[in-house]
C-alpha atoms as a PDB file:
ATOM      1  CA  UNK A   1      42.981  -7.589  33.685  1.00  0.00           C
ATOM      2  CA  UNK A   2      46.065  -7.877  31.214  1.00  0.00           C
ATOM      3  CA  UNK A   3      45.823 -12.059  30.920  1.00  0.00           C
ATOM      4  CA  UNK A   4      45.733 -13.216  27.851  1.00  0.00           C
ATOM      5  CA  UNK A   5      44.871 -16.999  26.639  1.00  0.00           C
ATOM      6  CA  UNK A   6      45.229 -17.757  22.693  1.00  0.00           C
ATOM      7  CA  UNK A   7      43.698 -21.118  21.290  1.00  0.00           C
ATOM      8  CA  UNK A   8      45.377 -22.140  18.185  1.00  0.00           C
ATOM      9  CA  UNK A   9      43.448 -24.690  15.772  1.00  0.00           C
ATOM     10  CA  UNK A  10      43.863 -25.810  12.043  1.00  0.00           C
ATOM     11  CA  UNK A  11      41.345 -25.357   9.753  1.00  0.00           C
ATOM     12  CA  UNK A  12      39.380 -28.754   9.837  1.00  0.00           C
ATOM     13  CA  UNK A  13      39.775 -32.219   7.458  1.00  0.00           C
ATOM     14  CA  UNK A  14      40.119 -31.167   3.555  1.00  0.00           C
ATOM     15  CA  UNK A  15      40.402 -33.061   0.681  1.00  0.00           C
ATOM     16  CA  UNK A  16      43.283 -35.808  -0.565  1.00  0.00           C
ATOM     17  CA  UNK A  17      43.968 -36.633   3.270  1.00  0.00           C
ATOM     18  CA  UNK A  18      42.774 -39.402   3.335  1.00  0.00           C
ATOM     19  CA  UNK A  19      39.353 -38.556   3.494  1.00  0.00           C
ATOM     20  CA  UNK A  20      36.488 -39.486   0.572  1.00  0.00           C
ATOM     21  CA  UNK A  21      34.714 -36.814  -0.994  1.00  0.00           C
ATOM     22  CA  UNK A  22      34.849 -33.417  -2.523  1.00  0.00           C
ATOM     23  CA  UNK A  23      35.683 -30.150  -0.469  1.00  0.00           C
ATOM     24  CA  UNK A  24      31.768 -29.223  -0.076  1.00  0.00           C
ATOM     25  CA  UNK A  25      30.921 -25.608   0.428  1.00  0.00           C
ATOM     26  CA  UNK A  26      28.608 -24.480   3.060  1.00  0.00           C
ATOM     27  CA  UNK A  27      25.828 -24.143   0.527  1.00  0.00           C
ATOM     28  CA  UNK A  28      26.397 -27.635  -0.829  1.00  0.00           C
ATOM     29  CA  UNK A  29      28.492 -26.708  -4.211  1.00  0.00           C
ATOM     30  CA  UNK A  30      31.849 -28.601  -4.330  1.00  0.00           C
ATOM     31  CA  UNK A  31      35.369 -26.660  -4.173  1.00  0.00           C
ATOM     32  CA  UNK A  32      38.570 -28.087  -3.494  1.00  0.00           C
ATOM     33  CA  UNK A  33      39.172 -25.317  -1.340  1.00  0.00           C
ATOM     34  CA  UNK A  34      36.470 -26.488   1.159  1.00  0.00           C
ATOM     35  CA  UNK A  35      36.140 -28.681   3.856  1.00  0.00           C
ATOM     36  CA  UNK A  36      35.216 -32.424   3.266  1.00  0.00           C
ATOM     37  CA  UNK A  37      32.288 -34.138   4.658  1.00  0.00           C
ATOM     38  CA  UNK A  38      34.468 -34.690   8.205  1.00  0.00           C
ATOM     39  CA  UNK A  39      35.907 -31.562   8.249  1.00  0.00           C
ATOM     40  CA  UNK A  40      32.372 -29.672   8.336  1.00  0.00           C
ATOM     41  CA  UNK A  41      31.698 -32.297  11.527  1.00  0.00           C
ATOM     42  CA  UNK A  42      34.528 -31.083  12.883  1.00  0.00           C
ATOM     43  CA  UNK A  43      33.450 -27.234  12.809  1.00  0.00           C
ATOM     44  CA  UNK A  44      30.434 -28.340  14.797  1.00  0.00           C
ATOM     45  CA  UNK A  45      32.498 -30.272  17.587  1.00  0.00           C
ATOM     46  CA  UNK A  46      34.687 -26.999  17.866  1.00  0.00           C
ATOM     47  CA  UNK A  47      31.282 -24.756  17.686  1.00  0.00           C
ATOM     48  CA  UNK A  48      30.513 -27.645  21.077  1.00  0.00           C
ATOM     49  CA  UNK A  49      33.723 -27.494  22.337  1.00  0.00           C
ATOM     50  CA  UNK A  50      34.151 -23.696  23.094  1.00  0.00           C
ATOM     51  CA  UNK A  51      30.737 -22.157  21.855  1.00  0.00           C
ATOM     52  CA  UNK A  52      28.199 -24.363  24.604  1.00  0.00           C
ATOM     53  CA  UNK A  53      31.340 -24.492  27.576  1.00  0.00           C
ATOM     54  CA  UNK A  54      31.554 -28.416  26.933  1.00  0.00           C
ATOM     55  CA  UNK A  55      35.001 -27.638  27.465  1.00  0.00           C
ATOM     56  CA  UNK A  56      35.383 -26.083  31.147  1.00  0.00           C
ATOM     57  CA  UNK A  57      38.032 -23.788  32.389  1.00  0.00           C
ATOM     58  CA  UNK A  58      40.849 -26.021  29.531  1.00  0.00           C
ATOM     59  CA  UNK A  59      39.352 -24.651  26.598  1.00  0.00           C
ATOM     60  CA  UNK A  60      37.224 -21.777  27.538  1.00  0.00           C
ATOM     61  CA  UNK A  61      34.616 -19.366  25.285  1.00  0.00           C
ATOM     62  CA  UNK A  62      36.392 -17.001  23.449  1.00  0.00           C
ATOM     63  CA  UNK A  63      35.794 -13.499  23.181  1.00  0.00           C
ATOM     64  CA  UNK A  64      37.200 -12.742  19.563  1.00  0.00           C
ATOM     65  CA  UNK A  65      38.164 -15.210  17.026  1.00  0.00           C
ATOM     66  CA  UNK A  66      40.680 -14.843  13.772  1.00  0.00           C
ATOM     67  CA  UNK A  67      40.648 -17.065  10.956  1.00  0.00           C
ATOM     68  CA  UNK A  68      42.790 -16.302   7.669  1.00  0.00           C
ATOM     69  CA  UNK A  69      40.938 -13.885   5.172  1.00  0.00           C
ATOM     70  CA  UNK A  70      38.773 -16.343   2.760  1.00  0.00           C
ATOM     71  CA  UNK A  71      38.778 -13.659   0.250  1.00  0.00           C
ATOM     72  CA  UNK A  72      42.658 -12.606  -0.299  1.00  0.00           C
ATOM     73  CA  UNK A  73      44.199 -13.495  -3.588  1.00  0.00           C
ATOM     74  CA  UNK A  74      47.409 -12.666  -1.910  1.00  0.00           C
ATOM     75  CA  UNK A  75      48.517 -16.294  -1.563  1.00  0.00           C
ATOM     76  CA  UNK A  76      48.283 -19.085  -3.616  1.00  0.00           C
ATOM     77  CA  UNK A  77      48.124 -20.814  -0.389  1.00  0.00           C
ATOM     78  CA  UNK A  78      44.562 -19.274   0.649  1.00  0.00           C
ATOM     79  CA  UNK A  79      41.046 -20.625   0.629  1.00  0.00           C
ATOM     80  CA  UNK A  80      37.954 -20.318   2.857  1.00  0.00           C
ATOM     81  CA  UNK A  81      38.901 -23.858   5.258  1.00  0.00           C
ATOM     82  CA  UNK A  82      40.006 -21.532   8.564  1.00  0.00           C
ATOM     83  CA  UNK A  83      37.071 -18.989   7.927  1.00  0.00           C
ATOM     84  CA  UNK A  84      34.117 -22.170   7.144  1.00  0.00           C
ATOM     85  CA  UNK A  85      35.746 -24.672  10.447  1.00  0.00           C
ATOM     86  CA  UNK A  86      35.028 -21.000  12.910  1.00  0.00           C
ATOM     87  CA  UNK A  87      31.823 -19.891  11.109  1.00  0.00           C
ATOM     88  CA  UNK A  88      29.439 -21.724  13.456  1.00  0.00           C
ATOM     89  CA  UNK A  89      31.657 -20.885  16.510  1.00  0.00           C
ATOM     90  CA  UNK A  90      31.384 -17.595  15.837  1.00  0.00           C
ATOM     91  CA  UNK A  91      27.568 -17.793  14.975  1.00  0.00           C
ATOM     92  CA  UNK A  92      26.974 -20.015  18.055  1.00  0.00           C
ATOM     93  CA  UNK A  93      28.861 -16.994  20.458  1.00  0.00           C
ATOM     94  CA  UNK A  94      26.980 -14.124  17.952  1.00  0.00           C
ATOM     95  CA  UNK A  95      30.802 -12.709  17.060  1.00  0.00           C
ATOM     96  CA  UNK A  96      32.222 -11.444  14.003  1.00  0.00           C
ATOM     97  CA  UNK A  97      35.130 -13.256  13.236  1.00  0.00           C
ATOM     98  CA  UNK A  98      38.111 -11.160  12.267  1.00  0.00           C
ATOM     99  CA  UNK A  99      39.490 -11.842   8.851  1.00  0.00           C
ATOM    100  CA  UNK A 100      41.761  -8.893   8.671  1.00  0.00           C
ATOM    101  CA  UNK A 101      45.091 -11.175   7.941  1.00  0.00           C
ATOM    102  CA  UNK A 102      45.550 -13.228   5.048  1.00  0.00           C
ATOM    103  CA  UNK A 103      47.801 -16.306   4.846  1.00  0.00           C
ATOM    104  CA  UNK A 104      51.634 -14.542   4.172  1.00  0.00           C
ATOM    105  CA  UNK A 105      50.632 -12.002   6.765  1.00  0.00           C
ATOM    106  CA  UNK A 106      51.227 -14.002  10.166  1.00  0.00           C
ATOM    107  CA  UNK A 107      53.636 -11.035  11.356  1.00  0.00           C
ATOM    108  CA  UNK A 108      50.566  -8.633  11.611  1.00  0.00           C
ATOM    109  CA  UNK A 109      48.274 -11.065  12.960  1.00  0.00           C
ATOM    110  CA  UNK A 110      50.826 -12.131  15.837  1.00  0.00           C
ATOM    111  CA  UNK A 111      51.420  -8.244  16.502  1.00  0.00           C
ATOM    112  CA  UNK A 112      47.714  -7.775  16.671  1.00  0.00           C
ATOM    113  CA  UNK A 113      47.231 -10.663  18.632  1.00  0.00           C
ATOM    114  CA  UNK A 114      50.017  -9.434  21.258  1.00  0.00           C
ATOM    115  CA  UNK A 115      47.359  -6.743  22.211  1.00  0.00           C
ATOM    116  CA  UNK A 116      44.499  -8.398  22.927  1.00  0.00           C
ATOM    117  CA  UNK A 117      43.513  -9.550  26.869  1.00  0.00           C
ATOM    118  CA  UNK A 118      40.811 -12.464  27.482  1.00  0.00           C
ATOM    119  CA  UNK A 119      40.764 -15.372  25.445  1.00  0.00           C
ATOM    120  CA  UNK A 120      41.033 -15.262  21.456  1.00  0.00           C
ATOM    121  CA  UNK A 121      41.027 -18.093  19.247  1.00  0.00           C
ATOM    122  CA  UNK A 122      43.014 -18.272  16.154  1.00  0.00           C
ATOM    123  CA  UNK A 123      42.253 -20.522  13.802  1.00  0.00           C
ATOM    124  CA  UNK A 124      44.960 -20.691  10.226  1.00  0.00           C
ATOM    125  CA  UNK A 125      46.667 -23.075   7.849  1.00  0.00           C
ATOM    126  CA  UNK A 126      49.103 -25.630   9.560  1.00  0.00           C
ATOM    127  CA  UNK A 127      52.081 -24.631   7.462  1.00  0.00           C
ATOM    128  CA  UNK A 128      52.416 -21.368   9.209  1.00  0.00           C
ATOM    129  CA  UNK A 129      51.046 -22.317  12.638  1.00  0.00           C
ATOM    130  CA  UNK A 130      54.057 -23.660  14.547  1.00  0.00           C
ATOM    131  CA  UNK A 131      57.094 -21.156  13.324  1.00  0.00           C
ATOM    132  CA  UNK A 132      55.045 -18.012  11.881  1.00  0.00           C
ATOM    133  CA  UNK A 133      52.602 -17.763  14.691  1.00  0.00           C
ATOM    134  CA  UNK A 134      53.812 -19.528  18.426  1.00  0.00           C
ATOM    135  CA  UNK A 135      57.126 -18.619  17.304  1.00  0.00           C
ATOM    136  CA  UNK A 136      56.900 -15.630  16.929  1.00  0.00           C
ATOM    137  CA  UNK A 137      54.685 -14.647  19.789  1.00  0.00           C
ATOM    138  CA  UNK A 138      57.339 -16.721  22.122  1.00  0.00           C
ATOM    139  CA  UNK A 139      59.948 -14.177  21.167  1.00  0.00           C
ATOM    140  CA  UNK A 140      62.949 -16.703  21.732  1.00  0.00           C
ATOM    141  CA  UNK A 141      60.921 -18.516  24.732  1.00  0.00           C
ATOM    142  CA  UNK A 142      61.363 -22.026  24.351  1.00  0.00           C
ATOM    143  CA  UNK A 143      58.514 -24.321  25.248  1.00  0.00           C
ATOM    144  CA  UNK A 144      58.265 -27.829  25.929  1.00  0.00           C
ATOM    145  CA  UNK A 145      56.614 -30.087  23.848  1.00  0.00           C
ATOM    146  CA  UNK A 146      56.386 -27.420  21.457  1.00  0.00           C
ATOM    147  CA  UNK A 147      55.949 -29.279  17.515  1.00  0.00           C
ATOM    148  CA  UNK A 148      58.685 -27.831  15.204  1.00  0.00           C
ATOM    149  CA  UNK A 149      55.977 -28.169  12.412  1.00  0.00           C
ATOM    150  CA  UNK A 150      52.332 -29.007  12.095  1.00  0.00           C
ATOM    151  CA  UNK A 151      51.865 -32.474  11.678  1.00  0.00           C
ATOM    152  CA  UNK A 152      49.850 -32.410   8.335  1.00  0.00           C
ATOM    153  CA  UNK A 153      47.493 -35.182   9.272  1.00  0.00           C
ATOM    154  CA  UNK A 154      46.583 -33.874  12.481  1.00  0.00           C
ATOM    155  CA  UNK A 155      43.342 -31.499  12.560  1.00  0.00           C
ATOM    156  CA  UNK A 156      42.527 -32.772  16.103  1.00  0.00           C
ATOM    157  CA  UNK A 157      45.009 -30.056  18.453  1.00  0.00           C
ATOM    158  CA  UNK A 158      44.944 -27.179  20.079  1.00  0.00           C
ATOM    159  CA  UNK A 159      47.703 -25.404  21.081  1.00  0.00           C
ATOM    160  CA  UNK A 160      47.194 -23.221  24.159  1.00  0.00           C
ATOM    161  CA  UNK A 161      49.191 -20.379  25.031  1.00  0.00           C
ATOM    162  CA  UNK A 162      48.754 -18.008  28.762  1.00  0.00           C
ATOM    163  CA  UNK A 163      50.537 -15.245  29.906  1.00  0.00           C
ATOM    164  CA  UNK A 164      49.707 -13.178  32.878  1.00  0.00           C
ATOM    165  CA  UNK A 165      50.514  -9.781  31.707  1.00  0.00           C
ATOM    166  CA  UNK A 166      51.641  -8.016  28.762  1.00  0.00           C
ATOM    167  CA  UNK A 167      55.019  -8.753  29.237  1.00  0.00           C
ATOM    168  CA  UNK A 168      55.152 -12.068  31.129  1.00  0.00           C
ATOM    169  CA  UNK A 169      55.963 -15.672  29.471  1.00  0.00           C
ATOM    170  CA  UNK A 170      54.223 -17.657  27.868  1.00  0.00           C
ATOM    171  CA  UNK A 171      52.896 -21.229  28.996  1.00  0.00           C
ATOM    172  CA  UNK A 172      52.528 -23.187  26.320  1.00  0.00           C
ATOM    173  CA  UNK A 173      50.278 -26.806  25.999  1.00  0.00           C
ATOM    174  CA  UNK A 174      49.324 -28.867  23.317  1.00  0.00           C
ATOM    175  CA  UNK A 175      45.423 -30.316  24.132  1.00  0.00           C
ATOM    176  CA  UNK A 176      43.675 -33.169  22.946  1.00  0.00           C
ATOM    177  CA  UNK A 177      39.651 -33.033  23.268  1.00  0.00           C
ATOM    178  CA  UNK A 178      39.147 -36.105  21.107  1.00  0.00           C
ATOM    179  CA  UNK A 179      36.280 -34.811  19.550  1.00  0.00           C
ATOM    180  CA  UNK A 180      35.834 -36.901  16.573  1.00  0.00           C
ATOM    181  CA  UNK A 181      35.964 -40.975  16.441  1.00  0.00           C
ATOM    182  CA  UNK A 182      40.026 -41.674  15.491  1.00  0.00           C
ATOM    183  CA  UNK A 183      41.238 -38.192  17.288  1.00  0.00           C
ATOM    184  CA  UNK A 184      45.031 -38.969  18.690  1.00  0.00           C
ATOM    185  CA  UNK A 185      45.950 -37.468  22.389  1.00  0.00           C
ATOM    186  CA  UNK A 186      48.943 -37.714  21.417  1.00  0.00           C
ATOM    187  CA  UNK A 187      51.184 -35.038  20.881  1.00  0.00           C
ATOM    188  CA  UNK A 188      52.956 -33.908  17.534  1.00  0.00           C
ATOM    189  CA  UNK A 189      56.785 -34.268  17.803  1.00  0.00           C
END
């Protein structure tokens, strides 16, 4: 079997938007690079979502996740927000999340990404999401309703992509599960 589906999601609510609190680390210590209060529910309503098959055949168990490397100094952009929102996904399916890619290095993460079959979910910074990642992996392909940017307020979408084979398009659909009280299901522009 050669199909491939990738589930795209941001790293979960952080501090100064618009929600109260520190970043809060998983062991309790505060660190603006964290999630806030709300962002850590949110990592449980994914771990729901896709780790107890809440969501059916639209947003399906993954096999293999990625989340930016929480370690790499290579960025001033990077902190541990994708790696802490897929920790308990990945502890709820018993899989090792793959941190091999830091932010900066979206070009080897969508090549790697290109290889895999099944489902893998990706989850990154918004900045990079849009044009570094679906972008690329369309290869020119233009989809519908696909967001030029990441909406920076929106921590709430998933962006699903299929293809049939290794070579075949892409479909490509932005999905709402409205997870969390004030979730949109409405798309980003």
């Amino acid at each position: 079997m050669s199909a491939l589906t990738l589930l795209i999601i941001r790293h979960a609510e952080k501090p100064d938007r618009g929600w109260p609190g520190p970043g809060i680390t998983v062991n309790g210590g505060t660190d603006d690079t964290s999630l806030v209060v709300r962002g850590w529910q949110r990592t449980g309503a994914w771990a729901s979502l896709f780790g107890a098959g809440l969501g059916g055949a639209e947003f399906p168990r993954p096999a293999l996740i990625y989340a930016a490397d929480p370690n790499s100094t290579a960025s001033s952009r990077s902190s541990s927000r994708p790696f802490e929102t897929i920790t308990p996904l990945a502890a709820r399916l018993g899989l090792t999340p793959v941190v091999t890619f830091a932010v900066g290095d979206e070009a080897a993460l969508v090549e790697a990404l290109r290889e895999h079959t099944g489902v893998v979910l990706v989850c990154w910074e918004h900045k990079a999401i849009c044009g570094a990642i679906v972008s690329a992996l369309a290869k020119g392909q233009v989809f519908p309703n696909q967001p030029a940017k990441w909406d920076g307020d929106r921590f709430d979408v998933v962006l699903r992509l299929d293809r049939a084979l290794p070579d075949a398009p892409w479909s490509f659909r932005q999905m709402f599960p409205r997870l969390l009280s004030g979730d949109s299901d409405t798309p980003m522009a």
